[in-house]
C-alpha atoms as a PDB file:
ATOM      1  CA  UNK A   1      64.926 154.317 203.065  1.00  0.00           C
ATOM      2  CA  UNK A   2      62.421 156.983 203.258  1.00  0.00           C
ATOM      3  CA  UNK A   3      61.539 160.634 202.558  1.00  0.00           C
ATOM      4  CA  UNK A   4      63.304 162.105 204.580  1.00  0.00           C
ATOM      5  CA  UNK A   5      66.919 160.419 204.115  1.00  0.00           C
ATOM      6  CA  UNK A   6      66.150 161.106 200.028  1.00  0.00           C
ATOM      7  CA  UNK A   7      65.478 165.105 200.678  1.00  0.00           C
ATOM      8  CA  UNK A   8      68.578 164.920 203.191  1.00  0.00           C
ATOM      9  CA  UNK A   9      70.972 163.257 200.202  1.00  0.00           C
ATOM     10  CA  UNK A  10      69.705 165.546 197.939  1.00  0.00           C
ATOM     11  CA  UNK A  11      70.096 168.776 200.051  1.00  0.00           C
ATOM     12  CA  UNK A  12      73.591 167.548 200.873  1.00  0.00           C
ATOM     13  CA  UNK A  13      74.314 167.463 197.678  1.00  0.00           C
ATOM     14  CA  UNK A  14      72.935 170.571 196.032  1.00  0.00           C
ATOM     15  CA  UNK A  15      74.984 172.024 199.312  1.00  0.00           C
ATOM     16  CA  UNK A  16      78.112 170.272 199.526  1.00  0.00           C
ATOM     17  CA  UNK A  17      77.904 171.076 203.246  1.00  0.00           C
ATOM     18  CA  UNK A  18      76.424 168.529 206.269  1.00  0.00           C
ATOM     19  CA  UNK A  19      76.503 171.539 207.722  1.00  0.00           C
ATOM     20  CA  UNK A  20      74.577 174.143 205.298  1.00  0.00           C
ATOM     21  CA  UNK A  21      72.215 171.178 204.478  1.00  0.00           C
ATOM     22  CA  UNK A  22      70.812 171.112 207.839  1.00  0.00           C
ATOM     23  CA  UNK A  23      70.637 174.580 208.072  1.00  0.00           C
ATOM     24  CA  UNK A  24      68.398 174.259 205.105  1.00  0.00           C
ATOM     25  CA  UNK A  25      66.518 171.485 206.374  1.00  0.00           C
ATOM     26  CA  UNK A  26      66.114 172.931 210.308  1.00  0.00           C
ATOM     27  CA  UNK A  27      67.669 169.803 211.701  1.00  0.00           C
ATOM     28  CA  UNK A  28      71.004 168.882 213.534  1.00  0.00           C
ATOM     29  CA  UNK A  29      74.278 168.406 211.958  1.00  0.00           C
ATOM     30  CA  UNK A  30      73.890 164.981 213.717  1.00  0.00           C
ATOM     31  CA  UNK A  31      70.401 164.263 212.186  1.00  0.00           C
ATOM     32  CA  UNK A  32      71.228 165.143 208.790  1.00  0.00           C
ATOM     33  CA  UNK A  33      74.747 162.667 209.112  1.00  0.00           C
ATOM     34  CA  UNK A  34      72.485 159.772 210.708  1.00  0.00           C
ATOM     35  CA  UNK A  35      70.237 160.242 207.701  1.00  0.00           C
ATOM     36  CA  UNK A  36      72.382 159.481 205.432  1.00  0.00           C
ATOM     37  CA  UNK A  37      74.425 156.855 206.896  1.00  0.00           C
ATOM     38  CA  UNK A  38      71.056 154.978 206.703  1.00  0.00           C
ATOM     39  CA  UNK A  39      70.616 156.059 203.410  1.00  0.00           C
ATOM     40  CA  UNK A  40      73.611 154.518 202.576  1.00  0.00           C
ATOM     41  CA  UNK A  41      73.220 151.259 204.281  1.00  0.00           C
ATOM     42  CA  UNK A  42      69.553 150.795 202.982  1.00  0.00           C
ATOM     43  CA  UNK A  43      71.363 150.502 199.369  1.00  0.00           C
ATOM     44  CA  UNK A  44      74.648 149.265 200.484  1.00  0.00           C
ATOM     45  CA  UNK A  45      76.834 152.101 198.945  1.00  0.00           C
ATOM     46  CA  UNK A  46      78.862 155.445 199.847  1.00  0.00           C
ATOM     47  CA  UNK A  47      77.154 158.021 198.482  1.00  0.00           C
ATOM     48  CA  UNK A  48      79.549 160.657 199.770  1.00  0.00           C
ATOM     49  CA  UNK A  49      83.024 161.231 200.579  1.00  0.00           C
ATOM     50  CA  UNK A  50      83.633 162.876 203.672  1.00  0.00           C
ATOM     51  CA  UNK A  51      86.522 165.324 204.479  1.00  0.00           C
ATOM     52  CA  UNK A  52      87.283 169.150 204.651  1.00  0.00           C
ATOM     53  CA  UNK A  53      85.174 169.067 201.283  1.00  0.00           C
ATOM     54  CA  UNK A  54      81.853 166.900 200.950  1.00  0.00           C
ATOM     55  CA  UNK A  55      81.524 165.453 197.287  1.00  0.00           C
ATOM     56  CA  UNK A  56      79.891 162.695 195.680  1.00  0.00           C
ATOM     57  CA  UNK A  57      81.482 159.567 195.111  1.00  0.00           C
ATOM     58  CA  UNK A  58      80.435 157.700 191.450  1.00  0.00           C
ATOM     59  CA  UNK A  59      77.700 155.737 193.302  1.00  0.00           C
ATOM     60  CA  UNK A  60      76.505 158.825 194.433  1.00  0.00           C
ATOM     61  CA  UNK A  61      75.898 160.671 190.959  1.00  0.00           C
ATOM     62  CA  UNK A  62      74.122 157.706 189.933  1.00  0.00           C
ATOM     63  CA  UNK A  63      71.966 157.612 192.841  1.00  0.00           C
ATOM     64  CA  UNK A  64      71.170 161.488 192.751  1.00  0.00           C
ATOM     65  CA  UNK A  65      68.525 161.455 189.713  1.00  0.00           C
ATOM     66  CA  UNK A  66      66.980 158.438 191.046  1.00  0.00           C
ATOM     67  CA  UNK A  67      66.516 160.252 194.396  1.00  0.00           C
ATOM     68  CA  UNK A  68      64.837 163.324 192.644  1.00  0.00           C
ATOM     69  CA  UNK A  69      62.824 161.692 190.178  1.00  0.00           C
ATOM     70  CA  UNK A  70      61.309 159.557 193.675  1.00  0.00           C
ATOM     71  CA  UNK A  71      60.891 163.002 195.060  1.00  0.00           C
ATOM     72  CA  UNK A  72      59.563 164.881 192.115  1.00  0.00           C
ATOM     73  CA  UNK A  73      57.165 161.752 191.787  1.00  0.00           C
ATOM     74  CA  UNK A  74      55.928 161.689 195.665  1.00  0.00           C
ATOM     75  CA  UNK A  75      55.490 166.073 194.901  1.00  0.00           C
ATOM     76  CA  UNK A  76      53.272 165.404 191.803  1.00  0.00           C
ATOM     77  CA  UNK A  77      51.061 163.081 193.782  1.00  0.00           C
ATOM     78  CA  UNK A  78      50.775 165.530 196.402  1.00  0.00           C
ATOM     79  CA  UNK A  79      49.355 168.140 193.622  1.00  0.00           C
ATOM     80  CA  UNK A  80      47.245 165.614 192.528  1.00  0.00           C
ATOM     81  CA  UNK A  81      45.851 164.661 195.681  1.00  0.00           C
ATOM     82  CA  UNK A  82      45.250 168.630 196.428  1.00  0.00           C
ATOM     83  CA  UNK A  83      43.562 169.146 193.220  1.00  0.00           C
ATOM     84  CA  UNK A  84      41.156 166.037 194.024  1.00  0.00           C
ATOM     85  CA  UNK A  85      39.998 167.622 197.696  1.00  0.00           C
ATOM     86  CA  UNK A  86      39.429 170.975 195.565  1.00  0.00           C
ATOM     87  CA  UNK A  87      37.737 169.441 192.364  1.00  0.00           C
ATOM     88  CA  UNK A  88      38.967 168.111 189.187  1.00  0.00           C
ATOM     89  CA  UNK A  89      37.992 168.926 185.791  1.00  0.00           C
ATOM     90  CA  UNK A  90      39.724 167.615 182.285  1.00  0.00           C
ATOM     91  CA  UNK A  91      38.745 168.542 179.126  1.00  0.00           C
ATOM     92  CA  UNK A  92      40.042 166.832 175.749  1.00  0.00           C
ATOM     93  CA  UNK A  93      39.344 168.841 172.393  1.00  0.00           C
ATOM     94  CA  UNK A  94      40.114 168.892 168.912  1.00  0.00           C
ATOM     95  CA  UNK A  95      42.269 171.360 168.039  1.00  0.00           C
ATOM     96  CA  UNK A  96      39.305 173.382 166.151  1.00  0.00           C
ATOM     97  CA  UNK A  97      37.004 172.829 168.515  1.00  0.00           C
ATOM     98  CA  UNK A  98      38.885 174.906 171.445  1.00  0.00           C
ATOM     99  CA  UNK A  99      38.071 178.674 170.789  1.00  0.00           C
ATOM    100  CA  UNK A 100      34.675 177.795 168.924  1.00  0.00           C
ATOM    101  CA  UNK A 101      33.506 175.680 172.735  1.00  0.00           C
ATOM    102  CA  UNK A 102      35.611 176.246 175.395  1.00  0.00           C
ATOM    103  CA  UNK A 103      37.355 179.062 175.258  1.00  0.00           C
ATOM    104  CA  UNK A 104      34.808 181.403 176.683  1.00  0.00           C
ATOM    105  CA  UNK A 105      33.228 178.221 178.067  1.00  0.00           C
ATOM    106  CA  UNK A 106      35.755 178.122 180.144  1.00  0.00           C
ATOM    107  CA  UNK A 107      35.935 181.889 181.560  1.00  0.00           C
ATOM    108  CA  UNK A 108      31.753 181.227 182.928  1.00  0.00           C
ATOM    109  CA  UNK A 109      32.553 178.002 184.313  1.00  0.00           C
ATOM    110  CA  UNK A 110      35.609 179.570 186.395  1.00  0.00           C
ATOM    111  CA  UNK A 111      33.765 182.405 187.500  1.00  0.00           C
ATOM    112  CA  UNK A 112      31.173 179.851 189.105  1.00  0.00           C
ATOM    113  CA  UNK A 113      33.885 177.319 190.017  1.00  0.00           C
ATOM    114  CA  UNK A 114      36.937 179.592 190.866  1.00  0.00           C
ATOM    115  CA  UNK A 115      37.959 176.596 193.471  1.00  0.00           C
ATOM    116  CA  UNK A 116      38.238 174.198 190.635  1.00  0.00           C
ATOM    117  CA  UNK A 117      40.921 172.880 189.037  1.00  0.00           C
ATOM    118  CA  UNK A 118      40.739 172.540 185.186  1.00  0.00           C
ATOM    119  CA  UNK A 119      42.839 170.863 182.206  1.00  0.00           C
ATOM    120  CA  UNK A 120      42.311 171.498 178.808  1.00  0.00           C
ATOM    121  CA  UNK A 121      44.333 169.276 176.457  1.00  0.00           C
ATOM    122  CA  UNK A 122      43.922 169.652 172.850  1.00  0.00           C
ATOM    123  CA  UNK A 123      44.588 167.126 169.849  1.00  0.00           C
ATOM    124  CA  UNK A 124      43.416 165.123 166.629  1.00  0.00           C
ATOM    125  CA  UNK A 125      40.706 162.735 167.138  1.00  0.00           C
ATOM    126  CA  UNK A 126      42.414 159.389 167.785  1.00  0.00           C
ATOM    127  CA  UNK A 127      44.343 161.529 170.441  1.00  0.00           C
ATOM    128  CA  UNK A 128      41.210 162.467 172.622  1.00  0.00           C
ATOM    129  CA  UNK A 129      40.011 159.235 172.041  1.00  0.00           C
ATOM    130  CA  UNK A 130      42.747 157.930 173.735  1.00  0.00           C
ATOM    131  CA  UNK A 131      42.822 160.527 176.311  1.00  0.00           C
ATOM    132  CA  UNK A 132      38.942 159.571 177.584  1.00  0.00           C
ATOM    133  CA  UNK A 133      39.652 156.075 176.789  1.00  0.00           C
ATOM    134  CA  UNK A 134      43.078 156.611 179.834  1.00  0.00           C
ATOM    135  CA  UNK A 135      40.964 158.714 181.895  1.00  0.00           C
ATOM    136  CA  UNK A 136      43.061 161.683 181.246  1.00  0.00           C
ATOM    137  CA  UNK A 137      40.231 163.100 180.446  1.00  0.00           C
ATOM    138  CA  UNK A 138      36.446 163.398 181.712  1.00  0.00           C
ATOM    139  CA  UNK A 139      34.878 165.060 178.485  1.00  0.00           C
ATOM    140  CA  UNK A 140      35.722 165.245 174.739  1.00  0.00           C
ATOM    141  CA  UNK A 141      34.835 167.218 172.183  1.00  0.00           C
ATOM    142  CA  UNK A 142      35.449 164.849 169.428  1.00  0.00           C
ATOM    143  CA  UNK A 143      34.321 163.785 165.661  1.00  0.00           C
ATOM    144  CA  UNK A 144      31.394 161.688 165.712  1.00  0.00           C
ATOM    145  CA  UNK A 145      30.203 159.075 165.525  1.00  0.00           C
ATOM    146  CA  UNK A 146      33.072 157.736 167.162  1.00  0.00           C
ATOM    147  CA  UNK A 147      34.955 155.082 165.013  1.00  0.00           C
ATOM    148  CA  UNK A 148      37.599 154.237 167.638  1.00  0.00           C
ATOM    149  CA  UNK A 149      37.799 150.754 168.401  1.00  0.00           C
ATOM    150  CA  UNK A 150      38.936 152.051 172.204  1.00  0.00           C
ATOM    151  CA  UNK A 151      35.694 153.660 172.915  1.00  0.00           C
ATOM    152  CA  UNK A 152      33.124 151.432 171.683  1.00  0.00           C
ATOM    153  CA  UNK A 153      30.576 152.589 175.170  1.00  0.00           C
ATOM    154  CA  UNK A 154      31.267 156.294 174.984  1.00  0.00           C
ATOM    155  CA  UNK A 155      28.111 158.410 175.789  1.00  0.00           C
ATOM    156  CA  UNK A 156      27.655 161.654 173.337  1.00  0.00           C
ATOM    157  CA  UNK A 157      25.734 164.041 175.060  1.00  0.00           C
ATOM    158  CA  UNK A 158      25.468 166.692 172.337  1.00  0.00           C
ATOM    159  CA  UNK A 159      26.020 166.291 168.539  1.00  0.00           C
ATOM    160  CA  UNK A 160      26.352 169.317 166.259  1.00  0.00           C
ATOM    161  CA  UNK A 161      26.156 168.925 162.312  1.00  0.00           C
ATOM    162  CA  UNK A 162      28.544 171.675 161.329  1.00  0.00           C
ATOM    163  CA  UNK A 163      28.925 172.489 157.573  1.00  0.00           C
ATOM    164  CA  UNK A 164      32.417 172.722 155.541  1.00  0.00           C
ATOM    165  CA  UNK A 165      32.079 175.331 153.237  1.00  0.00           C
ATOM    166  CA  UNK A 166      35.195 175.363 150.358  1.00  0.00           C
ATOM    167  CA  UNK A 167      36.182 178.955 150.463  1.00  0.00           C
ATOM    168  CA  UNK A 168      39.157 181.131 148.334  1.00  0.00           C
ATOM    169  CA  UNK A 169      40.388 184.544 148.741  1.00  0.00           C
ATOM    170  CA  UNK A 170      38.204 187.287 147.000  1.00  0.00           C
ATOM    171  CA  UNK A 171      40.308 187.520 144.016  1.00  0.00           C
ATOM    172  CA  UNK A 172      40.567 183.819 143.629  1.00  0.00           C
ATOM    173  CA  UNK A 173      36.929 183.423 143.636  1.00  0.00           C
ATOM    174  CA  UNK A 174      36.565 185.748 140.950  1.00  0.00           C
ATOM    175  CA  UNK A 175      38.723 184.346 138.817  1.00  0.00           C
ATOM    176  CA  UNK A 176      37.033 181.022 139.552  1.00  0.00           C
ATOM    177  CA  UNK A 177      33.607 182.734 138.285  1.00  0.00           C
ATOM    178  CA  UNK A 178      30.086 182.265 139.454  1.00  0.00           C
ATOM    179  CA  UNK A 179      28.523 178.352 139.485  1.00  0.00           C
ATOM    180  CA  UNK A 180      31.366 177.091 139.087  1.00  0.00           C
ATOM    181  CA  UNK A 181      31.965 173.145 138.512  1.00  0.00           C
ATOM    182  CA  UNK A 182      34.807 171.186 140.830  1.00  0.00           C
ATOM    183  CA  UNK A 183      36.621 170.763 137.263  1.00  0.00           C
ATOM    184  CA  UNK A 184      37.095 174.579 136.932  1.00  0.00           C
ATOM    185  CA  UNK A 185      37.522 175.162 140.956  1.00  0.00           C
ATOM    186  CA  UNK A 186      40.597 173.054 140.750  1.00  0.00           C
ATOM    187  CA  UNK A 187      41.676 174.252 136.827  1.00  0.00           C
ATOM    188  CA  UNK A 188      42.053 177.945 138.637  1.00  0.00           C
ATOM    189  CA  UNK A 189      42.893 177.062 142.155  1.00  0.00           C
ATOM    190  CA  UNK A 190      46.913 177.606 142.757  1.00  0.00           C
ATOM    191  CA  UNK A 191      46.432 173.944 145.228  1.00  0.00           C
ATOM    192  CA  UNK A 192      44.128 172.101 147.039  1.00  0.00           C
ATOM    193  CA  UNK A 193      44.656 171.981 151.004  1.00  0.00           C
ATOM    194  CA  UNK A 194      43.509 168.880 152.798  1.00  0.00           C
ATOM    195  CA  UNK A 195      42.787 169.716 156.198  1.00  0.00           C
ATOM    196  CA  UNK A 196      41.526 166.046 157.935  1.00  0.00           C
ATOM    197  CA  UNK A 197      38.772 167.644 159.067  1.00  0.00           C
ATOM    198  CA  UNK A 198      37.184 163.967 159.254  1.00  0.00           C
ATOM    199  CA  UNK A 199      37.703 161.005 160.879  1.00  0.00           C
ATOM    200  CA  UNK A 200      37.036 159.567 157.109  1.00  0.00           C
ATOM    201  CA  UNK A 201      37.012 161.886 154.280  1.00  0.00           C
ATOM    202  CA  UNK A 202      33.780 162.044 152.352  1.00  0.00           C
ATOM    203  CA  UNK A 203      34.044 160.868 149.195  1.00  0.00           C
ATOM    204  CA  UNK A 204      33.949 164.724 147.294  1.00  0.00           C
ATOM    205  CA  UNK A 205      36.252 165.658 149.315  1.00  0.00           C
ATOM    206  CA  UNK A 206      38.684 162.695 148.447  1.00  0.00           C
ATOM    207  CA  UNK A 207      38.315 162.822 144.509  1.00  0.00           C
ATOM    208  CA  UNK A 208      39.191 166.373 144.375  1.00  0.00           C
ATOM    209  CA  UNK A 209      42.166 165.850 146.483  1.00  0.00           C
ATOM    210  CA  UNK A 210      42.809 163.140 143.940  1.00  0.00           C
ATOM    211  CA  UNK A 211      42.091 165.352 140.903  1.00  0.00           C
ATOM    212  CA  UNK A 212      43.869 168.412 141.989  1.00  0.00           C
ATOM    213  CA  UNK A 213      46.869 169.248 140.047  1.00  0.00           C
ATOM    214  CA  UNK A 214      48.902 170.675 143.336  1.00  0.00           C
ATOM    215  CA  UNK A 215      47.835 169.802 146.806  1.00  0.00           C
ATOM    216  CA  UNK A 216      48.992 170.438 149.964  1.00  0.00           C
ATOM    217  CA  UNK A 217      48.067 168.593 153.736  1.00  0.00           C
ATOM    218  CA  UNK A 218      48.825 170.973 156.881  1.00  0.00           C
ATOM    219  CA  UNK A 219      47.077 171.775 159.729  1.00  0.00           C
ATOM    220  CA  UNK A 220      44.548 174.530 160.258  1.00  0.00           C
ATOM    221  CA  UNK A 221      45.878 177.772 161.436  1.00  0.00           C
ATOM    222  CA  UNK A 222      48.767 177.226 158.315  1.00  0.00           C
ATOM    223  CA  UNK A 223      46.144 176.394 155.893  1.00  0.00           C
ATOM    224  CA  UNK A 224      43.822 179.560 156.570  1.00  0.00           C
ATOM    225  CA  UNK A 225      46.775 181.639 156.245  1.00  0.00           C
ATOM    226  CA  UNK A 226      47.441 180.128 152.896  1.00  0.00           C
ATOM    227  CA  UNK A 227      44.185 180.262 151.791  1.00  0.00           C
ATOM    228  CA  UNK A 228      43.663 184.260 152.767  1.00  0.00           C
ATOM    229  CA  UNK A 229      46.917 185.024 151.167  1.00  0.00           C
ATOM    230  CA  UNK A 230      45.200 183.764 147.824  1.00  0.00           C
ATOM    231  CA  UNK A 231      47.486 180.722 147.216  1.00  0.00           C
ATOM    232  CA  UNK A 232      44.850 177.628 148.025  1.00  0.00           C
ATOM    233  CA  UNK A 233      41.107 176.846 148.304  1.00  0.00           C
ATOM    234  CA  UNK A 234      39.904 174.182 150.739  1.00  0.00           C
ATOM    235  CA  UNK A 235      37.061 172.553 153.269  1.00  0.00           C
ATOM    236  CA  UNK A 236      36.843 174.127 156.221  1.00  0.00           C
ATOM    237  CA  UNK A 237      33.843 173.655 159.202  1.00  0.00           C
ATOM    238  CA  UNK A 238      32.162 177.111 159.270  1.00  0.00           C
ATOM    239  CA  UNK A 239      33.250 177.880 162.637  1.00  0.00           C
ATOM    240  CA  UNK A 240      36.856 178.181 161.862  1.00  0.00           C
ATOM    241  CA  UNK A 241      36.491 180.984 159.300  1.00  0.00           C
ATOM    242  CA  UNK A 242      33.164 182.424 160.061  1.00  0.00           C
ATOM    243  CA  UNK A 243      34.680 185.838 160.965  1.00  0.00           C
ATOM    244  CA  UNK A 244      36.790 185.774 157.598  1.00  0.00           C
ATOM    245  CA  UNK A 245      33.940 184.744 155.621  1.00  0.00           C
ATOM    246  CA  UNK A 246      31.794 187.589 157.690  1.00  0.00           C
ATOM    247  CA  UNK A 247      34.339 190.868 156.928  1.00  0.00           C
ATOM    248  CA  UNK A 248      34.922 189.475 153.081  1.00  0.00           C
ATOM    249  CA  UNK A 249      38.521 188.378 153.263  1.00  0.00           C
ATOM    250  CA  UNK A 250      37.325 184.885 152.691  1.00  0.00           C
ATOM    251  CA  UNK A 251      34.766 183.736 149.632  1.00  0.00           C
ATOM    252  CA  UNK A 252      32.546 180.707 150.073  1.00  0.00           C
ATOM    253  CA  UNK A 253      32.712 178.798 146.649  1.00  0.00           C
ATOM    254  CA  UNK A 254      29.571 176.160 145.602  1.00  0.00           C
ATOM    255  CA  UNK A 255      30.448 174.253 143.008  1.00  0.00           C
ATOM    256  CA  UNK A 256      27.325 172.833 140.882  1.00  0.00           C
ATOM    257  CA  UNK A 257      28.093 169.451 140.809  1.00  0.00           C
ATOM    258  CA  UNK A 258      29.158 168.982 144.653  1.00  0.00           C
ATOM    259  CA  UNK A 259      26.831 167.894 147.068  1.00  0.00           C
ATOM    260  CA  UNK A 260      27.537 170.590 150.404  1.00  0.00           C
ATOM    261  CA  UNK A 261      29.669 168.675 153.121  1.00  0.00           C
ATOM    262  CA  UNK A 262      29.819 168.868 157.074  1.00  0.00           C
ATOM    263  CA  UNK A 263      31.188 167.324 159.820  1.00  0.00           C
ATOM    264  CA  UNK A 264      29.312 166.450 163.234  1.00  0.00           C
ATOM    265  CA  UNK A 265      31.248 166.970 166.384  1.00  0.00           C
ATOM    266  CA  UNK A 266      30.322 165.656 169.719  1.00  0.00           C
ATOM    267  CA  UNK A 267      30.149 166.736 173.795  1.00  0.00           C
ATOM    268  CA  UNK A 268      31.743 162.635 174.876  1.00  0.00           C
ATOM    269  CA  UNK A 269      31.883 160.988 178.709  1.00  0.00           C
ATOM    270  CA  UNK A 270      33.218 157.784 179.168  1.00  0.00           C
ATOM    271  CA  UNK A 271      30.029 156.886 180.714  1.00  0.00           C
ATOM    272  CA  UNK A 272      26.637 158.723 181.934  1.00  0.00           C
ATOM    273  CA  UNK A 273      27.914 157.905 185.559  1.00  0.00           C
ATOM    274  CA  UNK A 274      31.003 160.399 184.804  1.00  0.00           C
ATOM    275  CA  UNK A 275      28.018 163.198 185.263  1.00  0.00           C
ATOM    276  CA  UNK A 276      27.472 162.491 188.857  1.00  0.00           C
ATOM    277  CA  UNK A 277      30.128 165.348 189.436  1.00  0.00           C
ATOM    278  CA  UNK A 278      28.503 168.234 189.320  1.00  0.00           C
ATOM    279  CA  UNK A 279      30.857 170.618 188.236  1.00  0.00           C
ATOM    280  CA  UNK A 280      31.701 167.886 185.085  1.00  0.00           C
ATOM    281  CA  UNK A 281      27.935 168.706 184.256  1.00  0.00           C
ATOM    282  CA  UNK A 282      28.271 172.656 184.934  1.00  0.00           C
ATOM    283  CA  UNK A 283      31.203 172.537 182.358  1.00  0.00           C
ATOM    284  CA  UNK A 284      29.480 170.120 180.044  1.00  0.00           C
ATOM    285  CA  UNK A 285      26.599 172.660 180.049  1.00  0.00           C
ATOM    286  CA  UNK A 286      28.549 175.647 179.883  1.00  0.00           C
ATOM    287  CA  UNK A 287      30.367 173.830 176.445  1.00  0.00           C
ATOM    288  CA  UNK A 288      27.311 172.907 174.646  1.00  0.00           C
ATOM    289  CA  UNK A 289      25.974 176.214 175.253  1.00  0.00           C
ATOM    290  CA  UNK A 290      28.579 177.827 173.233  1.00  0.00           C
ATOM    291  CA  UNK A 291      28.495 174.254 170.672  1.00  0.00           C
ATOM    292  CA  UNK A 292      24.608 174.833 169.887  1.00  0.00           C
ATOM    293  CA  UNK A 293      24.737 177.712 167.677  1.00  0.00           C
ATOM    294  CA  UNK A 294      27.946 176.003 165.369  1.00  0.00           C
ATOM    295  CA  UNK A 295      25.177 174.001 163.519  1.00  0.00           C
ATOM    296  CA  UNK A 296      22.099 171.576 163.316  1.00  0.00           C
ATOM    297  CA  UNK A 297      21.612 170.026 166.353  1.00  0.00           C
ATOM    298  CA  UNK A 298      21.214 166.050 165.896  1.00  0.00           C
ATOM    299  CA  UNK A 299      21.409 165.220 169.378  1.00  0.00           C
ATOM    300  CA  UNK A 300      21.086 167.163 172.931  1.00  0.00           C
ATOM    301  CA  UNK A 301      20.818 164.987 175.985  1.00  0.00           C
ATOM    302  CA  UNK A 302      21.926 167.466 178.845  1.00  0.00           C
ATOM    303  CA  UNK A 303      18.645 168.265 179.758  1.00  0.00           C
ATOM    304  CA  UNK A 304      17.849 164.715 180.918  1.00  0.00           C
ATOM    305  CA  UNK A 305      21.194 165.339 183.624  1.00  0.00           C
ATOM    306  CA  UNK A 306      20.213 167.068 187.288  1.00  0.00           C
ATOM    307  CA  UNK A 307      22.688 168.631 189.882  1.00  0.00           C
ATOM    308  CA  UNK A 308      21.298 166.139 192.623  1.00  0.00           C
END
């Protein structure tokens, strides 16, 4: 069989016509019935009954997704081979990490790069580990250091030290009072959100999600709104509520006896060798750009990359 005879059967029958079908396809009624007589001998069944009325016969309607998902397969690797004479870039993120890095990131690069193609996928950690680890992806932004067993060569780039401040609504910070210990955080606290903000959680963190007398585990966006509506405290990295923290709808508690916390994040290839494309370095650049100012910069590496 080949291409043709599939995108014949499967005009023929989206048409129910020999006739309208190679119309459609700007070929002969002749063509378009030699097609799929081969068609049919290739796999040794009738695919169609022919009379006044063209319809499929049972072997056809089993054939007919096969056909298109061979089709919709040979289309995708068309796209794909496109996208690879224009340029290919894929980016994996956490979740967090997407607005705070690559959102406007993203807008420079394209005005540079307007012929490239780029993919931004976003998950939890183990998720753009896996990505990089597939190749789905060229760069991460990921936790570090990097604890997956699947990526025991990856390169980091950049590393940023971010800090996780515990912050409350206004009115639940007051009522929590100034210098507060962990004890009386959690005593007035309605619950305790754990975020997973870490690959591991730091100790703190863990004993007062142990010692909290209502807890709750959700995801970010959910978690902010609980905490701004006055019914949680929790850890979040600095980036994710600077502007609430900024305009006063958010409080940043310190307890006395907690030691501050932070999380470092990391700009990940595969491989140094991945930087040989130079618009993976122009986006890698344009990302760590925006990363820098999130926190203390442990490790910056770019510079030692050139275009050549």
């Amino acid at each position: 069989m080949d291409i043709d005879q599939l995108k014949t059967f499967d005009r023929v029958a989206r048409d129910g016509s020999f006739t309208r079908a190679a119309a459609r396809l700007n070929v002969t009624q002749a063509t378009v019935s030699m097609r799929i007589q081969a068609l049919e001998n290739a796999i040794g069944a009738q695919l169609f009954v022919r009379g006044r009325q063209i319809r499929l016969t049972d072997q056809g309607i089993s054939f007919l997704p096969y056909c298109r998902r061979m089709l919709g397969v040979l289309q995708e690797a068309r796209e794909t081979l496109k996208r690879a004479e224009r340029g290919r870039v894929a980016v994996g993120s956490l979740a967090t990490m997407i607005m705070p890095t690559i959102n406007r990131a993203l807008v420079r690069f394209q005005k540079q790069n307007a012929e490239i193609d780029v993919i931004i996928r976003e998950g939890r950690h183990n998720q753009i580990a896996a990505m990089l680890h597939e190749r789905d992806v060229d760069l991460a932004v990921m936790c570090w250091p990097n604890l997956d067993p699947l990526l025991t060569n990856a390169e980091a780039l950049l590393i940023i030290r971010e800090d996780a401040p515990l912050v409350a609504a206004p009115e639940v910070a007051e009522a929590i009072g100034q210098n507060p210990t962990i004890a009386r955080v959690l005593e007035v606290a309605p619950r305790y959100l754990t975020l997973n903000w870490w690959q591991i959680a730091p100790p703190a963190a863990t004993s007062m999600a142990l010692a909290a007398p209502s807890r709750v585990e959700l995801p970010t966006e959910p978690g902010r709104n609980l905490v701004l509506s006055g019914h949680g405290v929790g850890f979040f990295v600095r980036s994710s509520v600077a502007d609430a923290l900024a305009d006063g709808r958010l409080v940043e508690i310190r307890p006395s006896d907690l030691e501050p916390l932070f999380r470092d994040v990391a700009l990940v290839v595969q491989n140094h060798q991945a930087l040989a494309q130079p618009a993976l370095l122009s986006f890698a650049r344009e990302i760590a750009e925006d990363a820098r100012p999130l926190g203390r910069v442990l490790r910056d590496e770019l510079s030692k990359f050139t275009d050549e």
